[in-house]
C-alpha atoms as a PDB file:
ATOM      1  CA  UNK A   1     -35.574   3.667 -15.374  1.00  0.00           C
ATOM      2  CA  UNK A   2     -35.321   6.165 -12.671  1.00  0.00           C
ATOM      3  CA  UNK A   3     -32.889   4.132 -10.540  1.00  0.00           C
ATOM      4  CA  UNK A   4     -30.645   3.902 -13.797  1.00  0.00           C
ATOM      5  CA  UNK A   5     -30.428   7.271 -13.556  1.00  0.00           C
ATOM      6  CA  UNK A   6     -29.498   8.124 -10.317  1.00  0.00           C
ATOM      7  CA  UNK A   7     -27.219   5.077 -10.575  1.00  0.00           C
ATOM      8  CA  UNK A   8     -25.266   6.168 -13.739  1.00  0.00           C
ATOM      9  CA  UNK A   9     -25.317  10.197 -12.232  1.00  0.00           C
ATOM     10  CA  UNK A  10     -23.597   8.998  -8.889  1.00  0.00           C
ATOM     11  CA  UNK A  11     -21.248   7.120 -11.262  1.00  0.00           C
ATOM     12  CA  UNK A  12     -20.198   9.441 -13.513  1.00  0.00           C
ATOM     13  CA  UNK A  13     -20.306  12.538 -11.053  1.00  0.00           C
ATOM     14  CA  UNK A  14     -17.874  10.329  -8.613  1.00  0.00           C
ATOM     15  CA  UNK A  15     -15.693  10.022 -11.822  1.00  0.00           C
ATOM     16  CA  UNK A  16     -16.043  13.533 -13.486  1.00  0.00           C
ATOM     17  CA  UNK A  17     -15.823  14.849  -9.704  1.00  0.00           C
ATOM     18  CA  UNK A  18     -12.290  13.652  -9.375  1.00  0.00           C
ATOM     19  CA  UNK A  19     -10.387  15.935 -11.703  1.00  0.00           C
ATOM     20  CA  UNK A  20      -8.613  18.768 -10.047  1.00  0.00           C
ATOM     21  CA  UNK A  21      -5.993  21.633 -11.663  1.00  0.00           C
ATOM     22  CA  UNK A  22      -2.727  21.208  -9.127  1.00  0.00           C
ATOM     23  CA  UNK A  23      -0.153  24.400  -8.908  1.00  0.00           C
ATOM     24  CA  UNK A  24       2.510  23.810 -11.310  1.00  0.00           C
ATOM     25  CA  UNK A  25       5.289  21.474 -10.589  1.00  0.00           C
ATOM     26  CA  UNK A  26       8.830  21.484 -11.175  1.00  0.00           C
ATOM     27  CA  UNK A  27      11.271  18.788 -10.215  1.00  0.00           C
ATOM     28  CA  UNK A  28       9.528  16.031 -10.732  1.00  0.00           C
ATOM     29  CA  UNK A  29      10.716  12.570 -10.805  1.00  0.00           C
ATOM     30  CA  UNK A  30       9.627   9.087 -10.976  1.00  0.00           C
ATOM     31  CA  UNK A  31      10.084   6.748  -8.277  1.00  0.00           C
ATOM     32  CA  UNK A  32       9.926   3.383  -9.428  1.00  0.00           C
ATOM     33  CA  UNK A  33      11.490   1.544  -5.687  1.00  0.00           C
ATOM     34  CA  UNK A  34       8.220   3.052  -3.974  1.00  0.00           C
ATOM     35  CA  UNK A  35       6.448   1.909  -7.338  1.00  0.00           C
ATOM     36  CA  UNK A  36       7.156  -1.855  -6.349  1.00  0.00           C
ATOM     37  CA  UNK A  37       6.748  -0.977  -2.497  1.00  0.00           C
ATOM     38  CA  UNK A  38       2.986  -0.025  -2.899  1.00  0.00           C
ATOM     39  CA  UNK A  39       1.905  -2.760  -5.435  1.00  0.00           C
ATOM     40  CA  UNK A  40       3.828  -4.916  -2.614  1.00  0.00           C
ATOM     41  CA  UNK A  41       1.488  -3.133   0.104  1.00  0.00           C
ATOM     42  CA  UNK A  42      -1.750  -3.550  -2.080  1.00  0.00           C
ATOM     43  CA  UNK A  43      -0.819  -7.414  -2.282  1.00  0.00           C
ATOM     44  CA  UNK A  44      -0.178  -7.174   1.507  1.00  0.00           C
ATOM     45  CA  UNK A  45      -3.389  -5.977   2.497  1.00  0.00           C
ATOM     46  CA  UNK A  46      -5.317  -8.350   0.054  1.00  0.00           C
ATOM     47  CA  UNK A  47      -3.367 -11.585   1.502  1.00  0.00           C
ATOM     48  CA  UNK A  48      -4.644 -10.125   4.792  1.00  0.00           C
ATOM     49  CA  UNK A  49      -8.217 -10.522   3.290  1.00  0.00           C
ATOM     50  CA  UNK A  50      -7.400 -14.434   1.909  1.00  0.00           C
ATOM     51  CA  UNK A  51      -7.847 -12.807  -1.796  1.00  0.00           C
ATOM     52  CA  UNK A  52      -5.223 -13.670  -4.248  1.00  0.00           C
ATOM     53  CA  UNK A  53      -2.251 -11.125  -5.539  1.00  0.00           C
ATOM     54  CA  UNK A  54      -2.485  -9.145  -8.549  1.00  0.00           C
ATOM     55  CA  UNK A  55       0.778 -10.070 -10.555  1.00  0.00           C
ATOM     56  CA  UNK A  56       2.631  -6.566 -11.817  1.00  0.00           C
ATOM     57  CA  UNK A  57       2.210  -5.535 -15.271  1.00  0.00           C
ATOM     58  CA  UNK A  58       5.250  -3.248 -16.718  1.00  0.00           C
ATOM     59  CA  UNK A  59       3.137  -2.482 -19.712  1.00  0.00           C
ATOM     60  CA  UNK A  60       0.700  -1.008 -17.501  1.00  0.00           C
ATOM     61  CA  UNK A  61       3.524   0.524 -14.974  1.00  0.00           C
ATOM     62  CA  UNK A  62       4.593   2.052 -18.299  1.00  0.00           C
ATOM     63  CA  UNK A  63       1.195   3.420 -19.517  1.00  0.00           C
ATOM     64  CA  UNK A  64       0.678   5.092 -15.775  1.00  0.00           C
ATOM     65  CA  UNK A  65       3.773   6.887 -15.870  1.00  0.00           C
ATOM     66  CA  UNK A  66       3.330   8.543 -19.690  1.00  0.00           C
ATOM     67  CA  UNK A  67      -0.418   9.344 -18.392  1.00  0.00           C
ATOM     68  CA  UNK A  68       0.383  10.767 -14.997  1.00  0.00           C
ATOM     69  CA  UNK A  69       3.400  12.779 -16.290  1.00  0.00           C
ATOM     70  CA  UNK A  70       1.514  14.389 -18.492  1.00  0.00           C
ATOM     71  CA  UNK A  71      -0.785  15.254 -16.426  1.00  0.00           C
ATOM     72  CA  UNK A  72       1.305  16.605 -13.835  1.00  0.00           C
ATOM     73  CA  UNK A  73       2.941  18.843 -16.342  1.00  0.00           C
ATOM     74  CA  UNK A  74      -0.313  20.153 -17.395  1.00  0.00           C
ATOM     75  CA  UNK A  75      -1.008  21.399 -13.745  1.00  0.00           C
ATOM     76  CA  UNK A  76      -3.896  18.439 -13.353  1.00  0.00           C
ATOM     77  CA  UNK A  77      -4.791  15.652 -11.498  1.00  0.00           C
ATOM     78  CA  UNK A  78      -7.629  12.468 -11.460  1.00  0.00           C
ATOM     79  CA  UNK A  79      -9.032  10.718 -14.073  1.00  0.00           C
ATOM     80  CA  UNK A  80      -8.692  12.674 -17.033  1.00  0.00           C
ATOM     81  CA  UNK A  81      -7.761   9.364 -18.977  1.00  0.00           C
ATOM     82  CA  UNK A  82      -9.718   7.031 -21.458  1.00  0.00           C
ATOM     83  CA  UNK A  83     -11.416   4.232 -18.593  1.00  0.00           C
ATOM     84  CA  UNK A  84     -11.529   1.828 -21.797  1.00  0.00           C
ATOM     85  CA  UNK A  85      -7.549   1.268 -21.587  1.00  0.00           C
ATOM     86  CA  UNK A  86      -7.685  -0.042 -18.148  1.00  0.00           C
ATOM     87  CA  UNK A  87     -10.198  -2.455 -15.460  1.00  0.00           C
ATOM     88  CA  UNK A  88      -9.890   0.482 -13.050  1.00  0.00           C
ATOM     89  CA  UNK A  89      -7.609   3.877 -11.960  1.00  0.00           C
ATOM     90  CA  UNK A  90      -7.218   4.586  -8.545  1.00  0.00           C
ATOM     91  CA  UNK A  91      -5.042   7.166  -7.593  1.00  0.00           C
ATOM     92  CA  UNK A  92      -3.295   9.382  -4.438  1.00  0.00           C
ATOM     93  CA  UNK A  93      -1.755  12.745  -4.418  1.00  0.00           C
ATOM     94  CA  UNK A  94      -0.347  12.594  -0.700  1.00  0.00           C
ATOM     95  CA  UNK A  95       0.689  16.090   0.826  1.00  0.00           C
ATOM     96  CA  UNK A  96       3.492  14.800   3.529  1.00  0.00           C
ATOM     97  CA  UNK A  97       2.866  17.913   5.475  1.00  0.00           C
ATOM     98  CA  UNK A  98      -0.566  16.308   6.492  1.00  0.00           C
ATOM     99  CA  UNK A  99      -0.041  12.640   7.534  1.00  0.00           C
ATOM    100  CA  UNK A 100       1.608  11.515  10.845  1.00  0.00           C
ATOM    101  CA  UNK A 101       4.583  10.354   8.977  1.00  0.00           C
ATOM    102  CA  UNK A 102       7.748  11.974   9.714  1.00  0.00           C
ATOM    103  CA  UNK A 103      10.689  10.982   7.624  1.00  0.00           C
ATOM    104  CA  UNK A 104       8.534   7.999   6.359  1.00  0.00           C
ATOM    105  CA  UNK A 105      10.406   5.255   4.325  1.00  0.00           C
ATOM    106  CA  UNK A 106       8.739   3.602   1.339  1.00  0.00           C
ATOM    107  CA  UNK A 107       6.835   1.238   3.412  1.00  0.00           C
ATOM    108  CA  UNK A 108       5.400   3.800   5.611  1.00  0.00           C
ATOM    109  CA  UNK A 109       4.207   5.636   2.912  1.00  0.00           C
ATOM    110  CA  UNK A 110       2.639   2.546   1.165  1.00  0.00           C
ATOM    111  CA  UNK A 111       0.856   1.280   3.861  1.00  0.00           C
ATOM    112  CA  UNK A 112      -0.473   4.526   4.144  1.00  0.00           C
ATOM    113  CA  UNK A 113      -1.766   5.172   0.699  1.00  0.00           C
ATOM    114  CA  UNK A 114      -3.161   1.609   0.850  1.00  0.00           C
ATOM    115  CA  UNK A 115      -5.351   2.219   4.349  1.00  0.00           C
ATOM    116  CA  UNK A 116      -6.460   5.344   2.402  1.00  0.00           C
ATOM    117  CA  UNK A 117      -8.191   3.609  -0.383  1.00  0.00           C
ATOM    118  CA  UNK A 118      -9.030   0.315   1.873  1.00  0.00           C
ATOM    119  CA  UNK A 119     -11.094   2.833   4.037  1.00  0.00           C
ATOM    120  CA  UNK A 120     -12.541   4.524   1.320  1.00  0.00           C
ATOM    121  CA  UNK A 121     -15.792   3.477   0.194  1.00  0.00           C
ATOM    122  CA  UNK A 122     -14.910   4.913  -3.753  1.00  0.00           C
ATOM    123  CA  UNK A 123     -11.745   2.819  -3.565  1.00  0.00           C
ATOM    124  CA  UNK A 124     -12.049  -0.384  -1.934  1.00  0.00           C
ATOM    125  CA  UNK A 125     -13.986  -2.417  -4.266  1.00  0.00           C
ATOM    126  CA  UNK A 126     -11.312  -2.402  -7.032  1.00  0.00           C
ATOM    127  CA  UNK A 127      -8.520  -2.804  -4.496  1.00  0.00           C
ATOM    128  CA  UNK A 128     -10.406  -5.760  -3.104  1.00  0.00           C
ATOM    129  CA  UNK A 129     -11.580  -7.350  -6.066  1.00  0.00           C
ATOM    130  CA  UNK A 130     -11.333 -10.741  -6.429  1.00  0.00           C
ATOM    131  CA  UNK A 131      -8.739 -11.944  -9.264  1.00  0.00           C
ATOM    132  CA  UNK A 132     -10.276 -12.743 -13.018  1.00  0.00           C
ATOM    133  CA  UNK A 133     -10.420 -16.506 -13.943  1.00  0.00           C
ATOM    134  CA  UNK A 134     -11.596 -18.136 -16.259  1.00  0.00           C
ATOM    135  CA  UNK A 135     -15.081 -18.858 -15.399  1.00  0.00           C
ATOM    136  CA  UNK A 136     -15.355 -15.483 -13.138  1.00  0.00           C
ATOM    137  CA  UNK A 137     -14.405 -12.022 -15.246  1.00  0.00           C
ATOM    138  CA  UNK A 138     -16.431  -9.491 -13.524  1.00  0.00           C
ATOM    139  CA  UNK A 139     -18.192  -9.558 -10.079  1.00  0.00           C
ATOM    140  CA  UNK A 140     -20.369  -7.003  -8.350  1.00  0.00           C
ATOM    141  CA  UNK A 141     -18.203  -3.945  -6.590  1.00  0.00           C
ATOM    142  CA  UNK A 142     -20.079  -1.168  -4.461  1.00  0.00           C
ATOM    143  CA  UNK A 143     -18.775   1.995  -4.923  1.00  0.00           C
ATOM    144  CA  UNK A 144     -19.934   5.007  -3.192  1.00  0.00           C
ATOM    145  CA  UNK A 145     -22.901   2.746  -1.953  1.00  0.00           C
ATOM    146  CA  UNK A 146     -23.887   1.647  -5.515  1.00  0.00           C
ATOM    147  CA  UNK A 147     -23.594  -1.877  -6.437  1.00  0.00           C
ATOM    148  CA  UNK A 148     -22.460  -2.058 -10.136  1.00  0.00           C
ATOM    149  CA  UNK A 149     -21.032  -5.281 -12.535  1.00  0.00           C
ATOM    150  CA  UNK A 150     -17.293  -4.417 -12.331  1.00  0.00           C
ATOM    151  CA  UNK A 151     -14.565  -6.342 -14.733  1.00  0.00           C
ATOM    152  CA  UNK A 152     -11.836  -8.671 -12.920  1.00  0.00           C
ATOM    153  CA  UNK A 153      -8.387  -7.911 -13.381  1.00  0.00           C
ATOM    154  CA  UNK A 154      -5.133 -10.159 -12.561  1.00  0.00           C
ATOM    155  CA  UNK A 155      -2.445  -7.183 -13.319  1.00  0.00           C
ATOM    156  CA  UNK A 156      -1.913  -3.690 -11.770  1.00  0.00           C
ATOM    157  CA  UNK A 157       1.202  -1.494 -12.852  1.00  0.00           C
ATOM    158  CA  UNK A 158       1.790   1.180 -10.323  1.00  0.00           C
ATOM    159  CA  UNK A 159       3.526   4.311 -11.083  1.00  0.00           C
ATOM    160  CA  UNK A 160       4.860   6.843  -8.162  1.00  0.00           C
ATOM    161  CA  UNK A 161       5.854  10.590  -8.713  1.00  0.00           C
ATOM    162  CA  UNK A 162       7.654  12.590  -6.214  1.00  0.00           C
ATOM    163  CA  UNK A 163       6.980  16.595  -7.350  1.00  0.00           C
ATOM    164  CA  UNK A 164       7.809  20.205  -5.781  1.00  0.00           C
ATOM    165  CA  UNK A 165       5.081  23.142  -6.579  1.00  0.00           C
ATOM    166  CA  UNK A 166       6.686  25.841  -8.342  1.00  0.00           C
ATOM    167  CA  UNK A 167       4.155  28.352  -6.581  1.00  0.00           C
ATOM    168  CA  UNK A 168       5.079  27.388  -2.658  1.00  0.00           C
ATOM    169  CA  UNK A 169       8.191  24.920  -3.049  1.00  0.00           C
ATOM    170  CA  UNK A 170       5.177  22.214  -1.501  1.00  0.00           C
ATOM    171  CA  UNK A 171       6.339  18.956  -1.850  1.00  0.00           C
ATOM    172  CA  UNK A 172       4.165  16.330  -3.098  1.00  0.00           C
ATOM    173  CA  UNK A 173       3.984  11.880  -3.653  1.00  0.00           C
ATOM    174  CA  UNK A 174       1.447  11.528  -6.830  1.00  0.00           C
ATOM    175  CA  UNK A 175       0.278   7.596  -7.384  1.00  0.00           C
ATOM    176  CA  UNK A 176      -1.240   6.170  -9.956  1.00  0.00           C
ATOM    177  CA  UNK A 177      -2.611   2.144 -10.256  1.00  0.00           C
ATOM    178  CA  UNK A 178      -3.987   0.938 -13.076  1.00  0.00           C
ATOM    179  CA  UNK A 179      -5.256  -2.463 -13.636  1.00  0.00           C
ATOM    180  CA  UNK A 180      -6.113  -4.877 -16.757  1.00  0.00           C
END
């Protein structure tokens, strides 16, 4: 009983953890060409791994942008969402001031937000998840060092926001993926 406790506390304080209030943002826009060139990255890097590519899901692209718009015009940013709609959220707010990108095209800065979560030990399970069948739907992820039964997933919609602070004139890339 004790390990279930530490177990679901690392879970839910990795989860709750990840919500952050962002300056407020003005000219924002959605970029759906660097949309398609990350969930092209993400299905890069798993090929590179021999797993098999999510397919996209424009229901799901749809559902990311309407949830991270509204959260990036209410000054926030994480998982602030209801993790019943979707297999699993990962996200990236990317600050191009701080990467070794200069000028980067769309590639560049997929293949960077993908290393991010491939290297992070919060992210990588659901990016490398295998793909749901029909006799495997979940399989065991480790997330922050804690094994736990994770659903399988064979669609991802990826939404990408490019968005200027009001308070500094920063400029910012905000990603959301969401799988089902």
């Amino acid at each position: 009983m004790k390990k279930l406790i530490i177990v679901f506390s690392l879970i839910a304080g990795s989860v709750v953890g990840q919500q952050y209030e962002i300056h407020p943002m003005t000219k924002i826009s959605v970029d759906r060409e660097l949309s398609l060139q990350i969930f092209d990255n993400i299905n890069e890097h798993r090929d590179s791994l021999d797993r098999k590519s999510f397919e996209w899901s424009e229901e799901l692209y749809k559902q990311s942008k309407d949830h991270a718009l509204n959260l990036i015009q209410n000054s926030k940013w994480g998982h602030w969402g209801d993790p019943t709609v979707f297999t699993f959220e990962i996200l990236n707010m990317i600050d191009l001031r701080f990467t070794n990108l200069e000028n980067p095209n769309s590639y560049q800065i997929g293949a960077h937000c993908v290393k991010g979560w491939s290297e992070s030990d919060g992210h990588r399970g659901s990016l490398e998840s295998p793909i749901k069948t029909k006799e495997t739907t979940s399989a065991k992820i480790k997330c922050y060092g804690v094994t736990f039964t994770q659903k399988l997933s064979t669609k991802i919609g990826i939404c990408v926001f490019h968005a200027t602070s009001i308070t500094n004139g920063q400029e910012w890339i905000f990603v959301i993926c969401r799988s089902l």
